[in-house]
C-alpha atoms as a PDB file:
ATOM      1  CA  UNK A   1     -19.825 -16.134  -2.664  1.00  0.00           C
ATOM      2  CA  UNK A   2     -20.254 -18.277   0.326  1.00  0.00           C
ATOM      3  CA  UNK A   3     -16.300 -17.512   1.392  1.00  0.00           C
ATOM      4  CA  UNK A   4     -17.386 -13.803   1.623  1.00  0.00           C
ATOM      5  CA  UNK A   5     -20.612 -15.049   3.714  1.00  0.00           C
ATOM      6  CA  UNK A   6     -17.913 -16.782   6.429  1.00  0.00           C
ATOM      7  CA  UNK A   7     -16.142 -14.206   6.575  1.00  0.00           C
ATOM      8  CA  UNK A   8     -18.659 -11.830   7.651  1.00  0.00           C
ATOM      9  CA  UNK A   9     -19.983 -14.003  10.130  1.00  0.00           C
ATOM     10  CA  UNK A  10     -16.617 -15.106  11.637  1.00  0.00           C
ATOM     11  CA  UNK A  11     -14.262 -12.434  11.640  1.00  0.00           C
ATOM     12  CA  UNK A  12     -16.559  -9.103  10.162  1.00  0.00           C
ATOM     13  CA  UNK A  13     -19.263  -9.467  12.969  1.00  0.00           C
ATOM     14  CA  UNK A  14     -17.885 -11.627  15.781  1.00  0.00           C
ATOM     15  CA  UNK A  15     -14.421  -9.991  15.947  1.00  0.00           C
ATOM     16  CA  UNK A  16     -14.486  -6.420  14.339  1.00  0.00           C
ATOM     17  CA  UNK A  17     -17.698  -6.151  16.212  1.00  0.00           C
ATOM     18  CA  UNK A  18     -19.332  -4.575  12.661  1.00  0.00           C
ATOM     19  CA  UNK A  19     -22.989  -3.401  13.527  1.00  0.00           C
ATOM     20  CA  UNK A  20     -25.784  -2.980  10.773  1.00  0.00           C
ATOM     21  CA  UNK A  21     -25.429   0.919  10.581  1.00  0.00           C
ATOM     22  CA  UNK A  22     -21.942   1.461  10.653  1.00  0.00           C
ATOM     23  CA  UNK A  23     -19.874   2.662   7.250  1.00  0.00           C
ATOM     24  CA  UNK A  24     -16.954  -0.040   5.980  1.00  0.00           C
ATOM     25  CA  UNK A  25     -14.136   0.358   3.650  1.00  0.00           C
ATOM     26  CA  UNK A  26     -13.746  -2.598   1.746  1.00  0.00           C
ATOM     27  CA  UNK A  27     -10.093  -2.046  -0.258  1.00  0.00           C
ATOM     28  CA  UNK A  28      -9.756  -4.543  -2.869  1.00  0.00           C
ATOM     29  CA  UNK A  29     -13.040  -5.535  -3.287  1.00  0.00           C
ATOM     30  CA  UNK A  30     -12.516  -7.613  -5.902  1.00  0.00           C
ATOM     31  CA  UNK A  31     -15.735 -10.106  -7.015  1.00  0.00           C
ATOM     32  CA  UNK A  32     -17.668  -8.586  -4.456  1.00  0.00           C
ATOM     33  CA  UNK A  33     -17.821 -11.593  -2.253  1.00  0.00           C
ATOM     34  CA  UNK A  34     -18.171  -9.848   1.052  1.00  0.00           C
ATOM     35  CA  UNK A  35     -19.995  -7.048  -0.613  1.00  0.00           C
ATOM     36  CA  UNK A  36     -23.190  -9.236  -1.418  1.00  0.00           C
ATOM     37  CA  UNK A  37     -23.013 -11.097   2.059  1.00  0.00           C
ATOM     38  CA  UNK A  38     -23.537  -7.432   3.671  1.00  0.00           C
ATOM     39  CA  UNK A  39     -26.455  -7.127   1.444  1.00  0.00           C
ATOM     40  CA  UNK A  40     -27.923  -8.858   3.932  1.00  0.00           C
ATOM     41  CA  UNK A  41     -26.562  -7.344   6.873  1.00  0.00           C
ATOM     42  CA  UNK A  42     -26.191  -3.711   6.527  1.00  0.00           C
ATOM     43  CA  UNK A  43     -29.205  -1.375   7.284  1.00  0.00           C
ATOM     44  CA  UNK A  44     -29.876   1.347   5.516  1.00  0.00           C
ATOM     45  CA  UNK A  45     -28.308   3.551   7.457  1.00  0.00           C
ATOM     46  CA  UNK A  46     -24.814   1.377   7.032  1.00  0.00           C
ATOM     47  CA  UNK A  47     -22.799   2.068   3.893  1.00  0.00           C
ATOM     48  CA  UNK A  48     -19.932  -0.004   2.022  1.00  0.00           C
ATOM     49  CA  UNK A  49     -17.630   1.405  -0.101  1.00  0.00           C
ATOM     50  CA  UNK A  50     -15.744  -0.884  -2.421  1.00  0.00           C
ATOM     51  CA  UNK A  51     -12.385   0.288  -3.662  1.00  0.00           C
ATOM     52  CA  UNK A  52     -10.439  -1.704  -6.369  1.00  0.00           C
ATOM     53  CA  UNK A  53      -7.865  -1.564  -9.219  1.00  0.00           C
ATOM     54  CA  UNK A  54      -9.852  -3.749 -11.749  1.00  0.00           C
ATOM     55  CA  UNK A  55     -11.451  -1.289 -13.552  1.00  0.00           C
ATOM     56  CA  UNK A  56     -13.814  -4.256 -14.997  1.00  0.00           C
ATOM     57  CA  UNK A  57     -14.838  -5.639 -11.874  1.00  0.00           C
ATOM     58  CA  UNK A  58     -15.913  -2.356 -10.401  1.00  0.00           C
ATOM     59  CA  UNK A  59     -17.980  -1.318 -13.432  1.00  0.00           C
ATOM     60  CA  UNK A  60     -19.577  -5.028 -13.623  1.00  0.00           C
ATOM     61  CA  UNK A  61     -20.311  -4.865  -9.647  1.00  0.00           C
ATOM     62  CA  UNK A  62     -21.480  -0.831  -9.924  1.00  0.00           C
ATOM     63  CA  UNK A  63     -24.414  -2.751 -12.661  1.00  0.00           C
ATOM     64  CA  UNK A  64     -24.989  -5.079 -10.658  1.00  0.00           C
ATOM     65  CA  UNK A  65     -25.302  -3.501  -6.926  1.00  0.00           C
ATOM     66  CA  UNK A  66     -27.967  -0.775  -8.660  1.00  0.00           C
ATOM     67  CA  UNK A  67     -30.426  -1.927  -6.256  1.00  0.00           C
ATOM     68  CA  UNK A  68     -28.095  -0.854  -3.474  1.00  0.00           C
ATOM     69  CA  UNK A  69     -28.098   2.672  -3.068  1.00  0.00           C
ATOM     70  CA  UNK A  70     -25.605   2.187   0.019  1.00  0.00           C
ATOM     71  CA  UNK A  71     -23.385   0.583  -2.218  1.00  0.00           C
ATOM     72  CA  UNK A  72     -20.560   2.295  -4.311  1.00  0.00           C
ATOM     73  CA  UNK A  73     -17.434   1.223  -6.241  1.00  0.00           C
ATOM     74  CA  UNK A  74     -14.655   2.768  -6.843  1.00  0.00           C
ATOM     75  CA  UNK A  75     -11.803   2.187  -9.627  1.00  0.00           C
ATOM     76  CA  UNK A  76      -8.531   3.383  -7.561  1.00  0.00           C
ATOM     77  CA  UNK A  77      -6.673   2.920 -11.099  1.00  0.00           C
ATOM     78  CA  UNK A  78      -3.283   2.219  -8.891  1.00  0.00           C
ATOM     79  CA  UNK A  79      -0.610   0.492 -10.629  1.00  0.00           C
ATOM     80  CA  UNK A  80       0.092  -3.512  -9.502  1.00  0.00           C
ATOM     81  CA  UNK A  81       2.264  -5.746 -12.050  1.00  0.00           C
ATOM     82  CA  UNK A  82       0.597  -8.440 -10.795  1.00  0.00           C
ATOM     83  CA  UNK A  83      -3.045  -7.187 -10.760  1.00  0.00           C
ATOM     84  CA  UNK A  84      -2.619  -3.583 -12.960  1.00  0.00           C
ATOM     85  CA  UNK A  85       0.013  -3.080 -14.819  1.00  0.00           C
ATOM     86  CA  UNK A  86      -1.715  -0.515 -17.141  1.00  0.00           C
ATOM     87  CA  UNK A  87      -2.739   1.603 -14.002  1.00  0.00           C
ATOM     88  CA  UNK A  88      -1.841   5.105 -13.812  1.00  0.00           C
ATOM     89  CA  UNK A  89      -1.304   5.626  -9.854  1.00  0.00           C
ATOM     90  CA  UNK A  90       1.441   4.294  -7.788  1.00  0.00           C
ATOM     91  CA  UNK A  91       0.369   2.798  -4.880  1.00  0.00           C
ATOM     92  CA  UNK A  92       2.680   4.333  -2.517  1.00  0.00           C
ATOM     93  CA  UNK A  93       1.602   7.928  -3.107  1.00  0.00           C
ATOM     94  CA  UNK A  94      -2.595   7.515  -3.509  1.00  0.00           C
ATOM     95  CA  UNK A  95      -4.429   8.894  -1.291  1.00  0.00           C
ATOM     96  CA  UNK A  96      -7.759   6.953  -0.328  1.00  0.00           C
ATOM     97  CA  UNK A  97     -10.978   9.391  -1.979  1.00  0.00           C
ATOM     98  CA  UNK A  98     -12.796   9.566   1.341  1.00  0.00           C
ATOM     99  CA  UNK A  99     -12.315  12.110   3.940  1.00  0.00           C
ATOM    100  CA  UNK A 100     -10.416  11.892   7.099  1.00  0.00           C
ATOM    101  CA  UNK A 101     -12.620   9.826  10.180  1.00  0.00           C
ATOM    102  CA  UNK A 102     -15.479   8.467   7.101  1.00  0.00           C
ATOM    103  CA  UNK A 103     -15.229   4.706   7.821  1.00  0.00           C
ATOM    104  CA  UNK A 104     -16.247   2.613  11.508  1.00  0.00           C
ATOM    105  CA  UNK A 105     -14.445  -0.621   9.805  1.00  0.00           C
ATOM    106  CA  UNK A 106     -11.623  -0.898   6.536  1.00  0.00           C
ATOM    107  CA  UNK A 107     -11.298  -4.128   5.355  1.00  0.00           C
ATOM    108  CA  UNK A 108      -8.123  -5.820   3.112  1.00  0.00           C
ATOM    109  CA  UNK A 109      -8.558  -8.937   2.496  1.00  0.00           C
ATOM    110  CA  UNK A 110      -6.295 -10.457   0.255  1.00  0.00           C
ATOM    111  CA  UNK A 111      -4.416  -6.801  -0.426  1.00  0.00           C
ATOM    112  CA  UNK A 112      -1.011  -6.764   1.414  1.00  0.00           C
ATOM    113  CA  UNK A 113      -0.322 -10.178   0.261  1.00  0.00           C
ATOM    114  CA  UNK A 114       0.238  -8.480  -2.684  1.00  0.00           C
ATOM    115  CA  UNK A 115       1.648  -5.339  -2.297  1.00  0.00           C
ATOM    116  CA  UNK A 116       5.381  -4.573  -1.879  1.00  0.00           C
ATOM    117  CA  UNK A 117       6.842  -2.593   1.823  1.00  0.00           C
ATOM    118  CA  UNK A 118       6.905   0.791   1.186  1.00  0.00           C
ATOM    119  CA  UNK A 119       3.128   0.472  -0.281  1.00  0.00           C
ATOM    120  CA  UNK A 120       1.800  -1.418   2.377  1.00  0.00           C
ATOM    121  CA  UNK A 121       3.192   1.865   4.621  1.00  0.00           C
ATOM    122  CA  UNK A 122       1.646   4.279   2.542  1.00  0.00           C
ATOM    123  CA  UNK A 123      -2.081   2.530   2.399  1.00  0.00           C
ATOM    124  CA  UNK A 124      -1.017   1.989   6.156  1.00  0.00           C
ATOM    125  CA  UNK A 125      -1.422   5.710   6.627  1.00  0.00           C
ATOM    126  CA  UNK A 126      -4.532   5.734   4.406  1.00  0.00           C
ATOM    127  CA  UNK A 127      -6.278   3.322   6.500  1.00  0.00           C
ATOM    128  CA  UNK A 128      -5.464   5.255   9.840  1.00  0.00           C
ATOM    129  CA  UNK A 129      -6.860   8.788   7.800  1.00  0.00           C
ATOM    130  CA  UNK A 130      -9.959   7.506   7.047  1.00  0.00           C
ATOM    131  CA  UNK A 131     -11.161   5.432   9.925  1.00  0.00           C
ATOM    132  CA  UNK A 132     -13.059   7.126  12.797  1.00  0.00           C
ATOM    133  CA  UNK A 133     -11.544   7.230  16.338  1.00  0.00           C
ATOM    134  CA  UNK A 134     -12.295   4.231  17.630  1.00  0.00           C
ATOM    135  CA  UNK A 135     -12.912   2.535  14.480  1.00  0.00           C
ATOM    136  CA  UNK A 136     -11.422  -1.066  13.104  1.00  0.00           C
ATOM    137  CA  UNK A 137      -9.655  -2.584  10.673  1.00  0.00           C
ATOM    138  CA  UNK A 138      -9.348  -6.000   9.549  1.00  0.00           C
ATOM    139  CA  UNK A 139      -6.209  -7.113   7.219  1.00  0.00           C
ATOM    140  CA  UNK A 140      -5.113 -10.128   5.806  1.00  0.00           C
ATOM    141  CA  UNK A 141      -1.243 -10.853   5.421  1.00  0.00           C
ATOM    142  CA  UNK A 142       1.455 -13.685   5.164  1.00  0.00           C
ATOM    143  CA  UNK A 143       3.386 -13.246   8.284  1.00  0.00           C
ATOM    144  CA  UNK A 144       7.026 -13.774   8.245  1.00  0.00           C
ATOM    145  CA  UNK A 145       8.079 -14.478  11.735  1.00  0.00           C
ATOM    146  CA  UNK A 146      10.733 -17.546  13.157  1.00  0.00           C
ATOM    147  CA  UNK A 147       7.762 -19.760  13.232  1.00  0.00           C
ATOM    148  CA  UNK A 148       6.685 -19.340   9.798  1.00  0.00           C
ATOM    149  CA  UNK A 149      10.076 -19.267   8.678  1.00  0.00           C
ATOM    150  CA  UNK A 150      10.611 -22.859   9.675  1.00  0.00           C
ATOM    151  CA  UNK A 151       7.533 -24.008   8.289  1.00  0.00           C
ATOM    152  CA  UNK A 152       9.098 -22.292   4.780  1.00  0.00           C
ATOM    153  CA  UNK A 153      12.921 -23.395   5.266  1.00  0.00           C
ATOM    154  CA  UNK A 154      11.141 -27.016   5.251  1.00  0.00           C
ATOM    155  CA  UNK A 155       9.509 -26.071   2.025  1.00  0.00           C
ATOM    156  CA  UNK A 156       5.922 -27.243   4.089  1.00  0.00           C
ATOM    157  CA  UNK A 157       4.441 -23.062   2.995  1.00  0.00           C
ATOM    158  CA  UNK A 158       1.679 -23.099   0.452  1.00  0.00           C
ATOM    159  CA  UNK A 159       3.167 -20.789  -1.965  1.00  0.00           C
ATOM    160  CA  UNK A 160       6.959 -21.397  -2.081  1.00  0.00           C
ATOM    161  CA  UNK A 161       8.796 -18.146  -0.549  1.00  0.00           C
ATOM    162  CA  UNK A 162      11.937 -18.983  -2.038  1.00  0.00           C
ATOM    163  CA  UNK A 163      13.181 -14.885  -2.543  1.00  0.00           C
ATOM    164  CA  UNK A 164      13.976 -12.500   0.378  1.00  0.00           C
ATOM    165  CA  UNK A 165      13.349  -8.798  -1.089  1.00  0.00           C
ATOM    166  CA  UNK A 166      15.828  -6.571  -1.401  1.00  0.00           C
ATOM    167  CA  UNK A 167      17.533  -9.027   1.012  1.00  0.00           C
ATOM    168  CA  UNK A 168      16.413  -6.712   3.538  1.00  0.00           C
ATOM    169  CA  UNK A 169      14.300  -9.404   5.388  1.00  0.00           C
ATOM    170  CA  UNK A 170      11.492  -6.973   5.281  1.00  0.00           C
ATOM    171  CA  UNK A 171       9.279  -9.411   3.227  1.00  0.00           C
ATOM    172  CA  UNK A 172       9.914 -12.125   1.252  1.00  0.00           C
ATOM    173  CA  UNK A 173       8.508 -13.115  -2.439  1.00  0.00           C
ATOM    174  CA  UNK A 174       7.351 -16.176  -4.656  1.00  0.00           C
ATOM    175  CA  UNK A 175       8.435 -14.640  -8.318  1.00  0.00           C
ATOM    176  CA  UNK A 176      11.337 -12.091  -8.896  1.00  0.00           C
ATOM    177  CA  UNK A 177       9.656 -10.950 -12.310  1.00  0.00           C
ATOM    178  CA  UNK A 178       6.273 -10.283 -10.604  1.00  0.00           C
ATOM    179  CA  UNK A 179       7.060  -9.079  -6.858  1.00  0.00           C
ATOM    180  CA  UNK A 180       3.624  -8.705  -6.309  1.00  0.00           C
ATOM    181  CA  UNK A 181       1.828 -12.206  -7.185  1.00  0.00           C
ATOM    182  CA  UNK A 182       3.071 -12.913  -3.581  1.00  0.00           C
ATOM    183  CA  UNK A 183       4.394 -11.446  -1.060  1.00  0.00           C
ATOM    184  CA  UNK A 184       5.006 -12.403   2.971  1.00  0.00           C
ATOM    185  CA  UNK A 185       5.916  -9.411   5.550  1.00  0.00           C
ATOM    186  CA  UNK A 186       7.863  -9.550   8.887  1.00  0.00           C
ATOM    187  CA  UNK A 187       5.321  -9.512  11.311  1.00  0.00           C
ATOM    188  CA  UNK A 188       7.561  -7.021  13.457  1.00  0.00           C
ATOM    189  CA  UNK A 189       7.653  -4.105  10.412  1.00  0.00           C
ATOM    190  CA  UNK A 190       4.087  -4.421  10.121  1.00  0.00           C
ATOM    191  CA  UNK A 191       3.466  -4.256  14.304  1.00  0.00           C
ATOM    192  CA  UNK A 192       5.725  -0.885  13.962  1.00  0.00           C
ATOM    193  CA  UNK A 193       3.160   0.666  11.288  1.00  0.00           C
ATOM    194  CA  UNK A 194       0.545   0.369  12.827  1.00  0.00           C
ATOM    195  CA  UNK A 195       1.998   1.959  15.939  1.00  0.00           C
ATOM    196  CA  UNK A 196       3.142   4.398  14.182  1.00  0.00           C
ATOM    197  CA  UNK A 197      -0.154   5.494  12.583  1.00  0.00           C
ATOM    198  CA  UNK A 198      -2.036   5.401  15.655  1.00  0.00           C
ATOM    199  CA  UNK A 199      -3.353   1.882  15.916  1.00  0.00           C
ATOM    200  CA  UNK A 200      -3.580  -0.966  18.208  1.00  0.00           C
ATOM    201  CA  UNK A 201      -3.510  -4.972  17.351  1.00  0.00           C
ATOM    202  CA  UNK A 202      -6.317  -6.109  19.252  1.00  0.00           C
ATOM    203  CA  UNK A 203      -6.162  -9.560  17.848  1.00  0.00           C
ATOM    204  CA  UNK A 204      -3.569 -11.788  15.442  1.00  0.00           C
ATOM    205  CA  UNK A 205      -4.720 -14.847  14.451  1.00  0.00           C
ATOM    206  CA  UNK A 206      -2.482 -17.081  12.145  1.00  0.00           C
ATOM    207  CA  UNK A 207      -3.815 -19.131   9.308  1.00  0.00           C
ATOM    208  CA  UNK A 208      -2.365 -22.565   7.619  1.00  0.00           C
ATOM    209  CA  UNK A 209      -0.564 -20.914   4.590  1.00  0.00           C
ATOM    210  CA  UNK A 210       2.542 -21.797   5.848  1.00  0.00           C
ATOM    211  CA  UNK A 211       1.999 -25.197   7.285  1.00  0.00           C
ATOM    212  CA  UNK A 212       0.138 -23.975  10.559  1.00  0.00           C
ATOM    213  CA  UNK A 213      -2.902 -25.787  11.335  1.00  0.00           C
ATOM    214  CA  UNK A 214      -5.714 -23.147  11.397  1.00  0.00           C
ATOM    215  CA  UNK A 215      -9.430 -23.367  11.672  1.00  0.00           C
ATOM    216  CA  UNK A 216      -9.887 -19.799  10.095  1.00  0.00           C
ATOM    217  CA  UNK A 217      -8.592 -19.665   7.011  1.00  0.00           C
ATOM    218  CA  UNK A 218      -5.506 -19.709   4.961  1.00  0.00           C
ATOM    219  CA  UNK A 219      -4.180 -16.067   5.591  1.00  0.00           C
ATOM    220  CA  UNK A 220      -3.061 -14.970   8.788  1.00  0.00           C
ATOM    221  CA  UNK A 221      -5.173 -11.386  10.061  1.00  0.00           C
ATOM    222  CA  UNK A 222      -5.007  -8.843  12.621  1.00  0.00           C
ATOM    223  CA  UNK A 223      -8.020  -6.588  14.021  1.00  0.00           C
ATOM    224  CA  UNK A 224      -6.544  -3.563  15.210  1.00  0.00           C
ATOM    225  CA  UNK A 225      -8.403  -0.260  16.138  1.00  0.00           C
ATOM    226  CA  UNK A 226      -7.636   3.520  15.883  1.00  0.00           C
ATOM    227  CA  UNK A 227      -6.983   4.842  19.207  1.00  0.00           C
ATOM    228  CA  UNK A 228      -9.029   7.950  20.957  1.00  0.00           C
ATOM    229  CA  UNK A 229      -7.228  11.252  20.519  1.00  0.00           C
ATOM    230  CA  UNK A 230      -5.261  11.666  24.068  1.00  0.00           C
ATOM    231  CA  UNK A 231      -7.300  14.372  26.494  1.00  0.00           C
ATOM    232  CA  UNK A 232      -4.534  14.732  27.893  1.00  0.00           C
ATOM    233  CA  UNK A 233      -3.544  18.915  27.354  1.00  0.00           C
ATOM    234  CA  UNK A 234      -1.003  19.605  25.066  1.00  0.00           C
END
């Protein structure tokens, strides 16, 4: 638990500016590593919502966060070969159960890296929906760019992105039988969604996955924020 304890206090707080009453999103909650480092943080006014596809985990962390009344978990049951094959959902057309402007931060950590193009656009959309105006997210991701790309073309990238995707360029893969175990995304697409939903990289910092030398971890991730409605009349 003590990665999900650094990460609050180097990106969550410090960067994404999270304060102690606010309401965060935390997609792909997983062992609830961040989730019991804002035990300690969160006020009871704040609220986390944990959202995953392991219907296990989020029954096991539900039992155990019963002294949390400002903490819930969620089983999104969305299908992921890597991480769900038996779900029911595809990713690409779930809709996140929160209403529109419910969340100051979302947080996916560990999320796009496996999730294929067209889903990452969809829970792209999701994650503009649900977060207030002015609001933040923090995401994780292997970034494909022609830095990165060198560091792979000399074989020096952690997980071995030997497969371009649909040859496209759009992201590139470890495993052709499992898409999803790992996936890498050109930074440019990704810039372009969140443009297109309404949201502005604030901050990109690049981690040492593919050979970098990074102080911050192994994934590369980008703080962005949903911009202000215009005032301008229409």
């Amino acid at each position: 638990m003590a990665f999900g304890e650094a990460f609050c206090q180097q990106i969550l707080r410090p960067r994404a500016n999270l304060l102690p009453s606010e309401a965060i999103l935390d997609v792909g909650c997983g062992n609830g590593a961040v989730a019991r480092a804002l035990t300690r943080y969160l006020s009871p006014a704040g609220r986390y919502e944990g959202l995953d596809v392991h219907a296990a985990a989020v029954a096991w962390l539900t039992e155990q966060y019963k002294a949390y009344p400002n903490f819930r978990f969620i089983d999104a049951g969305v299908y992921n070969k890597a991480y769900n094959a038996g779900g029911r959902l595809i990713a690409s057309e779930y809709r996140f159960p929160f209403a529109d402007s419910s969340f100051d931060l979302v947080l996916l950590k560990s999320v796009f890296t496996h999730m294929l193009p067209a889903d990452v656009h969809a829970y792209m959309r999701e994650i503009s929906r649900v977060l207030k105006p002015g609001g933040r997210s923090v995401i994780t991701y292997f970034f494909l760019n022609d830095e990165s790309r060198r560091y792979i073309e000399r074989g020096l990238d952690a997980h071995k992105l030997t497969f371009e995707y649909n040859g496209d360029g759009s992201c590139r893969i470890a495993n052709k039988d499992v898409p999803e175990a790992v996936v890498a995304h050109e930074e440019g697409r990704i810039r372009g969604y969140y443009s297109e939903v309404g949201c502005s990289v604030q901050e990109l910092v690049f981690g040492n996955w593919s050979g970098r030398t990074s102080l911050l971890g192994h994934q590369d991730f980008v703080v962005a924020i949903k911009e202000q409605p215009s005032s301008r009349p229409l």
